[in-house]
N, C-alpha and C. Protein backbone atom coordinates (compact mmCIF):
# COMPACT_ATOMS: atom_id res chain seq x y z
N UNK A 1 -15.74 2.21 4.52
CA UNK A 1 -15.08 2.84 3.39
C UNK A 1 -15.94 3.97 2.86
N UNK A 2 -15.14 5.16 2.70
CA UNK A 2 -15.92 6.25 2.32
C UNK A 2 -16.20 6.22 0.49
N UNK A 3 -17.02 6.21 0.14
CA UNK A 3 -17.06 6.56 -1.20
C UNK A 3 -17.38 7.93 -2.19
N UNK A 4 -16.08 8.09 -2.42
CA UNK A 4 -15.72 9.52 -2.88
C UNK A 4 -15.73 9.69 -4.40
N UNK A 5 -15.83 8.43 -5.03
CA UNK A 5 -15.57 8.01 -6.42
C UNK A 5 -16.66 6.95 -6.86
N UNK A 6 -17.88 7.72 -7.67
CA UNK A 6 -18.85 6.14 -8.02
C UNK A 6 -18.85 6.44 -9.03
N UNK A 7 -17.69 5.66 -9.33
CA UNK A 7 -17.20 5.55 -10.81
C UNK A 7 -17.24 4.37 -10.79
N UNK A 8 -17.47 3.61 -12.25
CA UNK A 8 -17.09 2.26 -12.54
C UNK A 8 -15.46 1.92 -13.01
N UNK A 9 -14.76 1.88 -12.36
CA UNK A 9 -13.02 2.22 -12.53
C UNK A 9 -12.64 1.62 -11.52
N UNK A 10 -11.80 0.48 -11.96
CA UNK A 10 -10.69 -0.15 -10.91
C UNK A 10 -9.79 1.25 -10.17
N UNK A 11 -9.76 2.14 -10.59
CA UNK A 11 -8.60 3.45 -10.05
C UNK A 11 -9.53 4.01 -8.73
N UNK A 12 -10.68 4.59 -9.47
CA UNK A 12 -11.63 5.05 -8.84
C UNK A 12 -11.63 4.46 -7.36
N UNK A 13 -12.07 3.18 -7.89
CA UNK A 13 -12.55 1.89 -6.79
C UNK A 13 -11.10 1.79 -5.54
N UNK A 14 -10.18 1.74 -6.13
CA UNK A 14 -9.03 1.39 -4.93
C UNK A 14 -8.93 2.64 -4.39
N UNK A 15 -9.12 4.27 -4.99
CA UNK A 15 -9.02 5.37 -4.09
C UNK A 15 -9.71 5.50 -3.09
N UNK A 16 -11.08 4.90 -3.94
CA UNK A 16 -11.67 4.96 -2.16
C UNK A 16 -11.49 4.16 -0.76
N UNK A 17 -10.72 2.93 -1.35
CA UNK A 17 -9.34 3.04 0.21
C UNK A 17 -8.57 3.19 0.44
N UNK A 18 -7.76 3.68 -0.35
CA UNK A 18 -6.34 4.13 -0.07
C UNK A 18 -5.92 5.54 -0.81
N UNK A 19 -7.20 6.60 -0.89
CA UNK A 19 -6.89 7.44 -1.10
C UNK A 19 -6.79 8.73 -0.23
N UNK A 20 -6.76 8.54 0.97
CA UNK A 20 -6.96 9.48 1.95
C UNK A 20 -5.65 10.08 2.18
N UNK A 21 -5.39 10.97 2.72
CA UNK A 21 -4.02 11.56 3.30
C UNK A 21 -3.87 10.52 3.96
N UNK A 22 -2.57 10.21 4.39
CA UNK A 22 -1.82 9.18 5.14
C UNK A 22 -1.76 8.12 5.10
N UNK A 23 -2.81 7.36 4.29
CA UNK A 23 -3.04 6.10 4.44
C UNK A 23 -2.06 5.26 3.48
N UNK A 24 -1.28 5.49 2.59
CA UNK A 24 -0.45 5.16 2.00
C UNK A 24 0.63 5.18 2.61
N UNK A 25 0.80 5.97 3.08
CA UNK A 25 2.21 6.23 4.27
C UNK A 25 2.39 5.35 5.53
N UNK A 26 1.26 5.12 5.96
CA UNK A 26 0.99 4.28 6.72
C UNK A 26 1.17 2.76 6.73
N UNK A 27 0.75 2.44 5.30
CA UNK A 27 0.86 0.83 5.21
C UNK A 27 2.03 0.87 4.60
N UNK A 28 3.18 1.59 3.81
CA UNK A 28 4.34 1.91 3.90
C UNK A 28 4.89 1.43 4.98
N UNK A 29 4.91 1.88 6.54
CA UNK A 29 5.33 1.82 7.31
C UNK A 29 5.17 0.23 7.78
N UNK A 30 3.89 -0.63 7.57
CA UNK A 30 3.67 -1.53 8.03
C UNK A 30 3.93 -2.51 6.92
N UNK A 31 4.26 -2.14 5.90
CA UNK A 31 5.19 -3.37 4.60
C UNK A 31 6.77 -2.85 5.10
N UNK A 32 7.26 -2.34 5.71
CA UNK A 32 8.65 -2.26 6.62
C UNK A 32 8.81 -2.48 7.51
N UNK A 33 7.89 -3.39 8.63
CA UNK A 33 7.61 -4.06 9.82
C UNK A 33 7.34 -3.38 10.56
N UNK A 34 7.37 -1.87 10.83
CA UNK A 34 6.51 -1.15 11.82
C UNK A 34 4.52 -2.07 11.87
N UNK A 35 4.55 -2.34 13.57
CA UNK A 35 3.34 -2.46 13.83
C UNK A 35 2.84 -2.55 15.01
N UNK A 36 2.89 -1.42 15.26
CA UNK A 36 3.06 -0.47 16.85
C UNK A 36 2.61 0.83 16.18
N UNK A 37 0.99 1.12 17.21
CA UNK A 37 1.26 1.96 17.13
C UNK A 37 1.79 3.46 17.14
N UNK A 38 2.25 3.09 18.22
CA UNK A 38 3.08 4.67 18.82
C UNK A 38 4.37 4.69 17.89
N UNK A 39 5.26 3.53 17.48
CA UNK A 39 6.07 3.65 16.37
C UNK A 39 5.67 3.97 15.30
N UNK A 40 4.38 3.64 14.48
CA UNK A 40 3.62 4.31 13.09
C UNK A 40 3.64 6.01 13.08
N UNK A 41 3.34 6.35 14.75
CA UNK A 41 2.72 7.69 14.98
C UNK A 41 4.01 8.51 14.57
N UNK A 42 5.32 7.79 15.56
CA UNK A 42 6.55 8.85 15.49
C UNK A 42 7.19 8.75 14.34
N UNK A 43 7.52 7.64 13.38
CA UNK A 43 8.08 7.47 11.72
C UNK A 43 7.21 8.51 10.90
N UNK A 44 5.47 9.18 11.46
CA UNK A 44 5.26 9.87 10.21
C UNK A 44 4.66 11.32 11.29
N UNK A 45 5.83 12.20 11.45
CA UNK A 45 5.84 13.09 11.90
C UNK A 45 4.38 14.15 11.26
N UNK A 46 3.91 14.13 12.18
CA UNK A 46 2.45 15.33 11.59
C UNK A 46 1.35 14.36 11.63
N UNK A 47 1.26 13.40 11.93
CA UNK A 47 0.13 12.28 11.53
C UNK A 47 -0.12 12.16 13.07
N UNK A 48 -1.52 12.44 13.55
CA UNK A 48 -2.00 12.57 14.53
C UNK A 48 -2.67 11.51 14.93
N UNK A 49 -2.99 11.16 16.81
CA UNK A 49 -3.19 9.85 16.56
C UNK A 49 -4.50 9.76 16.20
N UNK A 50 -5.77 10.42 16.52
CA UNK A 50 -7.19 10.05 15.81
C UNK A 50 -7.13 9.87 14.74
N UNK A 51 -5.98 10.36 13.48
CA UNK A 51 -6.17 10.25 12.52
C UNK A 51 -5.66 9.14 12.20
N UNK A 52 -4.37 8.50 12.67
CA UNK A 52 -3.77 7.35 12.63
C UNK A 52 -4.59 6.00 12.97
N UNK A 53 -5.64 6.52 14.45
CA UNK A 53 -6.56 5.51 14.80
C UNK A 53 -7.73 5.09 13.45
N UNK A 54 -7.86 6.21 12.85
CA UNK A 54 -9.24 6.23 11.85
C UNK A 54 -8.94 5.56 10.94
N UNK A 55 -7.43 5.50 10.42
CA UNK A 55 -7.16 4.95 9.12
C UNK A 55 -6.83 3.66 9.08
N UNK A 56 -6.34 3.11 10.48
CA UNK A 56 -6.07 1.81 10.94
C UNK A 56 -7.16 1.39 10.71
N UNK A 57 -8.31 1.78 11.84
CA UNK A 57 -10.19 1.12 11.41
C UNK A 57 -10.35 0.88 10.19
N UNK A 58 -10.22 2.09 9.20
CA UNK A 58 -10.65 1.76 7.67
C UNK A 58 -9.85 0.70 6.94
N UNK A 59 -8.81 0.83 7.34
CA UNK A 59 -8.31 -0.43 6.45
C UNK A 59 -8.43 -1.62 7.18
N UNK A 60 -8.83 -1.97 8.14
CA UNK A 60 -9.29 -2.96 9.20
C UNK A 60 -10.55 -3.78 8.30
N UNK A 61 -11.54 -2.48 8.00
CA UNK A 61 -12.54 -2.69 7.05
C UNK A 61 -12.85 -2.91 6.02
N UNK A 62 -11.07 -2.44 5.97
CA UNK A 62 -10.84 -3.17 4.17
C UNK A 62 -10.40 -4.79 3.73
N UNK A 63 -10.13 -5.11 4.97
CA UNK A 63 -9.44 -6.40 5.02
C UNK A 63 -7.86 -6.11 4.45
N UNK A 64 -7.31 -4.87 4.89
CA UNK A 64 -5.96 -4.86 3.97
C UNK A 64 -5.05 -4.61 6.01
N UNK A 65 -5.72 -4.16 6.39
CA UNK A 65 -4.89 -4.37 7.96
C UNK A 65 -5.74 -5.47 8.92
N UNK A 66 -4.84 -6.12 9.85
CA UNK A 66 -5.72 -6.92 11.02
C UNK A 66 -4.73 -6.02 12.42
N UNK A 67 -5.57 -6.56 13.15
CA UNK A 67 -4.99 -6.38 14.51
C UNK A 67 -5.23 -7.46 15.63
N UNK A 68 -4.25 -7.48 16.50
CA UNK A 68 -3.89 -7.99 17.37
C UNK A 68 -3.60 -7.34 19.08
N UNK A 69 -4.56 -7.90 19.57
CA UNK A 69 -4.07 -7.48 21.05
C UNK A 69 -2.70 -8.00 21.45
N UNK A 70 -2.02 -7.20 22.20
CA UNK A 70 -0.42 -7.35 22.67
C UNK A 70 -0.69 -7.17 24.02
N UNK A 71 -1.38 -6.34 24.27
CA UNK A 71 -1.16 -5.93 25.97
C UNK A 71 -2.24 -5.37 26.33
N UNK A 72 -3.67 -6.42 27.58
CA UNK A 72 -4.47 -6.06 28.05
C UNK A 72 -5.05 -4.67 28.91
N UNK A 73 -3.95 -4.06 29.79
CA UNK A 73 -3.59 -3.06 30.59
C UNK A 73 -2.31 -2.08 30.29
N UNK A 74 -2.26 -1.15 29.57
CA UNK A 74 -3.41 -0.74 28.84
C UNK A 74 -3.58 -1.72 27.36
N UNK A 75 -5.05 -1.32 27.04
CA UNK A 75 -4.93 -1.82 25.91
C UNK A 75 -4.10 -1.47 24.68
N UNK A 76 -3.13 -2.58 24.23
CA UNK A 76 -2.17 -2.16 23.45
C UNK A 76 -2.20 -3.32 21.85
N UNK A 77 -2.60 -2.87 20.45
CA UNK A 77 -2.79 -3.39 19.45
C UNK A 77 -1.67 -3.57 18.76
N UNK A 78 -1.30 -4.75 18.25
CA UNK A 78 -0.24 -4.52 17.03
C UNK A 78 -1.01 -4.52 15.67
N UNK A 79 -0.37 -4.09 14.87
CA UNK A 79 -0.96 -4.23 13.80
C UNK A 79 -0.70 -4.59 12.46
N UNK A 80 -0.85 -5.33 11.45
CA UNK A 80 -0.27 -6.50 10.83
C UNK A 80 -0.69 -6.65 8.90
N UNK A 81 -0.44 -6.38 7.96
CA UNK A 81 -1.11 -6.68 6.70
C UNK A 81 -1.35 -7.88 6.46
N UNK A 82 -2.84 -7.90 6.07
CA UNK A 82 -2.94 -8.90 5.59
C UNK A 82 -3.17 -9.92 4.55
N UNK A 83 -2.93 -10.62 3.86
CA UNK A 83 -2.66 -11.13 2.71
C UNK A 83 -3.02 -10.03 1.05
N UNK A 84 -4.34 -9.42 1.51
CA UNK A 84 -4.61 -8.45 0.76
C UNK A 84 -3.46 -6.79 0.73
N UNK A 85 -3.29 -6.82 1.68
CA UNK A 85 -2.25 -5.54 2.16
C UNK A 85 -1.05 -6.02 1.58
N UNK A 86 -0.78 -6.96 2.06
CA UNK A 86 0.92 -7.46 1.17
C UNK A 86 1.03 -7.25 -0.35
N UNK A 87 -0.17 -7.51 -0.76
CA UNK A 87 -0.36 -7.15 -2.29
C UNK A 87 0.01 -6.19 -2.63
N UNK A 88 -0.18 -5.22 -2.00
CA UNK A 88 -0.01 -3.86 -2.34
C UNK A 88 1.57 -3.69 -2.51
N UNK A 89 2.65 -4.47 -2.00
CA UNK A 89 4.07 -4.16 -2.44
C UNK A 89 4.06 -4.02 -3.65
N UNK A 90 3.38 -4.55 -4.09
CA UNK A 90 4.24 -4.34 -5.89
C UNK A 90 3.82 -2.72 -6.11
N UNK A 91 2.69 -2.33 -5.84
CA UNK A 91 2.60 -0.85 -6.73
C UNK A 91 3.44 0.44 -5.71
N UNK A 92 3.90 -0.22 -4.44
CA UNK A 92 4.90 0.55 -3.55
C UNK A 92 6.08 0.63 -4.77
N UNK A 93 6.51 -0.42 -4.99
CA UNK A 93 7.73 -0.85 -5.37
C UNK A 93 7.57 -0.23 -6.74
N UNK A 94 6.71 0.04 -7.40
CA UNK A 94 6.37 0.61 -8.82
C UNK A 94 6.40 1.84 -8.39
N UNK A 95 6.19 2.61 -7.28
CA UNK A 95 6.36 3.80 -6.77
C UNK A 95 7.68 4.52 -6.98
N UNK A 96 8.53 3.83 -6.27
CA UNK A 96 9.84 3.79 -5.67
C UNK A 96 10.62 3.85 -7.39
N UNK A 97 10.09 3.35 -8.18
CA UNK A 97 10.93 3.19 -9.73
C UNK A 97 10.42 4.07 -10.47
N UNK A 98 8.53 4.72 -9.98
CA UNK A 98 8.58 5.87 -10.83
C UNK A 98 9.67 7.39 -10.48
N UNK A 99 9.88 7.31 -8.85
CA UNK A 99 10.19 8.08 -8.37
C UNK A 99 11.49 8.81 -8.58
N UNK A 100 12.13 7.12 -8.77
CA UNK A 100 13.95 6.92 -9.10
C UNK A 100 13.92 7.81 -10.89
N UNK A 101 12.85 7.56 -11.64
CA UNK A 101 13.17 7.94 -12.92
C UNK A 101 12.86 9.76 -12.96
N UNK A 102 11.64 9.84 -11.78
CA UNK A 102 10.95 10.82 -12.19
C UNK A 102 10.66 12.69 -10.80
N UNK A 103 11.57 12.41 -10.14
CA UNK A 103 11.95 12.51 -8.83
C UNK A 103 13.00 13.76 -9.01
N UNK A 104 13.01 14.86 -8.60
CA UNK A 104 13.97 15.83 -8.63
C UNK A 104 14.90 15.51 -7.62
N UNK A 105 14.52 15.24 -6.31
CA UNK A 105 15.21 14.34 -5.44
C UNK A 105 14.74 13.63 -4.80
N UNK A 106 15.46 12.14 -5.28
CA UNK A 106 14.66 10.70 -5.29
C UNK A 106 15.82 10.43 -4.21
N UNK A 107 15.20 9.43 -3.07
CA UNK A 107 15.50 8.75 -1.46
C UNK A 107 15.74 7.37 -1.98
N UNK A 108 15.08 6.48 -2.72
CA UNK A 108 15.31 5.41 -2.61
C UNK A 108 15.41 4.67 -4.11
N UNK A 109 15.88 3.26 -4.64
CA UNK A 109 15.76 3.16 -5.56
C UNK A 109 16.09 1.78 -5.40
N UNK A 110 15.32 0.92 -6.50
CA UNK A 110 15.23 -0.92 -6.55
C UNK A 110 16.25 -1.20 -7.24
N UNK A 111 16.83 -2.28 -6.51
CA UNK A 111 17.86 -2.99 -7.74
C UNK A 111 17.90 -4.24 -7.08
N UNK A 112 18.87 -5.31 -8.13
CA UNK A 112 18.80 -6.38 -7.93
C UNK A 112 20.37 -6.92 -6.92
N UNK A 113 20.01 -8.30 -7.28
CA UNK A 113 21.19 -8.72 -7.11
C UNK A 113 22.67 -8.41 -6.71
N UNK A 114 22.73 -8.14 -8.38
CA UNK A 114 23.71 -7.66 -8.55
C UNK A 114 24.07 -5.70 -8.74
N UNK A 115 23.05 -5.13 -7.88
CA UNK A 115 23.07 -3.85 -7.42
C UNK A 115 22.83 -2.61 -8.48
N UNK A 116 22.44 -3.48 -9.65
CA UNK A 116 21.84 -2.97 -10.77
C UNK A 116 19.96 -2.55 -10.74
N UNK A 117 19.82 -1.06 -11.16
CA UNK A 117 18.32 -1.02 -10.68
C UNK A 117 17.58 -1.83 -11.89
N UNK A 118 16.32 -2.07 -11.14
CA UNK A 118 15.60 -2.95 -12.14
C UNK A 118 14.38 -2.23 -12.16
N UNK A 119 13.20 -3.11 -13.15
CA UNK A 119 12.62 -2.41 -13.93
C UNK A 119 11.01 -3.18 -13.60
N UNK A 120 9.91 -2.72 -14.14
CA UNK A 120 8.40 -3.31 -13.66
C UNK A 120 8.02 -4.10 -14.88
N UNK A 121 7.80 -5.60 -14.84
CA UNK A 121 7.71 -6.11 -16.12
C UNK A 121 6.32 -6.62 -15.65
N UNK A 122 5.39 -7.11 -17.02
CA UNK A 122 4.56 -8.30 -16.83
C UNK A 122 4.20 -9.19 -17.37
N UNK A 123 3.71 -10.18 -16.44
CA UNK A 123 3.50 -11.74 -17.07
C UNK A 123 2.66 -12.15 -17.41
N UNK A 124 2.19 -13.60 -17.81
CA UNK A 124 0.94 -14.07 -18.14
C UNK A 124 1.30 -14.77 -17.48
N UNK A 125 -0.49 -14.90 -16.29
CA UNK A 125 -0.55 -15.55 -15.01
C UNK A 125 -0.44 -17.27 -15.72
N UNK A 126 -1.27 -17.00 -16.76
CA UNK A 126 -0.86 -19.13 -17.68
C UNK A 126 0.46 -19.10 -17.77
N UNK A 127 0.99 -18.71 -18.90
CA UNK A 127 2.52 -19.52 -18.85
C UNK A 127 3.94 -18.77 -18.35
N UNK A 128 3.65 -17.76 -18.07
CA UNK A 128 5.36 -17.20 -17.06
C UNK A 128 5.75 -16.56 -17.73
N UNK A 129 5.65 -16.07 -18.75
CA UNK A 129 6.53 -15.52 -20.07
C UNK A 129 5.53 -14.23 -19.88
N UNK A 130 7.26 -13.34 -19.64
CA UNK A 130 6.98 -12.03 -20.09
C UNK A 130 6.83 -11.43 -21.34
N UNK A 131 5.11 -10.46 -20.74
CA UNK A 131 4.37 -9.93 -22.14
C UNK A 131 4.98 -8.19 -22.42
N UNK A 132 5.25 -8.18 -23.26
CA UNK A 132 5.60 -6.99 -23.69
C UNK A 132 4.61 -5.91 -24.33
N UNK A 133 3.27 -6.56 -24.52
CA UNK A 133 2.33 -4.99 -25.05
C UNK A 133 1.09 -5.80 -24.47
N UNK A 134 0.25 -4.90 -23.40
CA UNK A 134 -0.83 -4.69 -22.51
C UNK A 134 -1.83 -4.20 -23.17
N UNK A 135 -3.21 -4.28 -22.79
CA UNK A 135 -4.10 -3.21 -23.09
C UNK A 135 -4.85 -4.17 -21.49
N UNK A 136 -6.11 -2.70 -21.87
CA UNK A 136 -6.90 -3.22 -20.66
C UNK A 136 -8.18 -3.45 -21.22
N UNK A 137 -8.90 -4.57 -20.61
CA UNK A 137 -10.53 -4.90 -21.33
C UNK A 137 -11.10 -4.46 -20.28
N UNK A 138 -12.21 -4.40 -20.60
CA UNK A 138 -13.53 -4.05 -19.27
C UNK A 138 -13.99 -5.69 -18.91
N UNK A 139 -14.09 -5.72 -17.48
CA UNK A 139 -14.65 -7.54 -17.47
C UNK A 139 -16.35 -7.01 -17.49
N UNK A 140 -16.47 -5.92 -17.27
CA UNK A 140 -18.32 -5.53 -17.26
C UNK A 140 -18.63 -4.50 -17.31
N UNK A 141 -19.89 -4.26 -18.47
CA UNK A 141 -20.18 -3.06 -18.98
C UNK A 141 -21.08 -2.80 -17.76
N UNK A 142 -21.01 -1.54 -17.80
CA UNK A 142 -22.54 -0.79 -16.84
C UNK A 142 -23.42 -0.44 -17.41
């Protein structure tokens, strides 16, 4: 992981893995079941494969991708999120709803059920009940 940000900042801290060109686009592709990579390569037109190879490694290193051998001759990898990578849907999906609100022309948009779009709420991990006013604490001073 390159560190581009030595900042004391949760923001800071996650850019430096997932702030690179492509790399968002990428695990995009692999929270939509692409995990192949010659299919990753052709879904993001312009994304070259050293660069595709580099960003796979880094997040390999992040523990947010794994891989898997598929095919000895040639060697052929699939590639897979892992428990940490799945995490990352929610701020995709917080993407996708800033986009729908904020988007001159917006592609995609969340809804429920009943085909109504929905909205980013949050909870308290103790009792389930949605909190309506946030702040953020520091867990440690520097």
């Amino acid at each position: 992981m390159k560190t581009r940000y030595d900042l004391p900042c949760n923001i800071a801290q996650t850019l430096n893995i997932l702030g690179d060109r492509w790399t968002l686009l990428i695990i995009h592709e692999l929270l939509i079941g692409e995990t192949n990579f010659n299919d990753i390569k052709l879904k993001l037109p312009g994304l070259s494969a050293n660069i595709l190879s580099n960003r796979l490694k880094e997040l390999e290193e992040a523990q947010i991708v794994q891989s898997g051998l598929y095919s000895a001759h040639p060697p052929r990898y699939r590639y897979t999120l892992t428990e940490k990578g799945t995490a990352l849907e929610h701020v995709f999906n917080s993407m996708i709803i800033w986009g729908a609100d904020h988007l001159e022309t917006c592609y995609k948009e969340i809804v429920g059920p009943d085909e109504q779009r929905v909205e980013v709420g949050y909870y308290s991990t103790e009792t389930g009940k949605r909190v309506d006013t946030i702040h953020i604490r520091p867990l440690k001073t520097v």
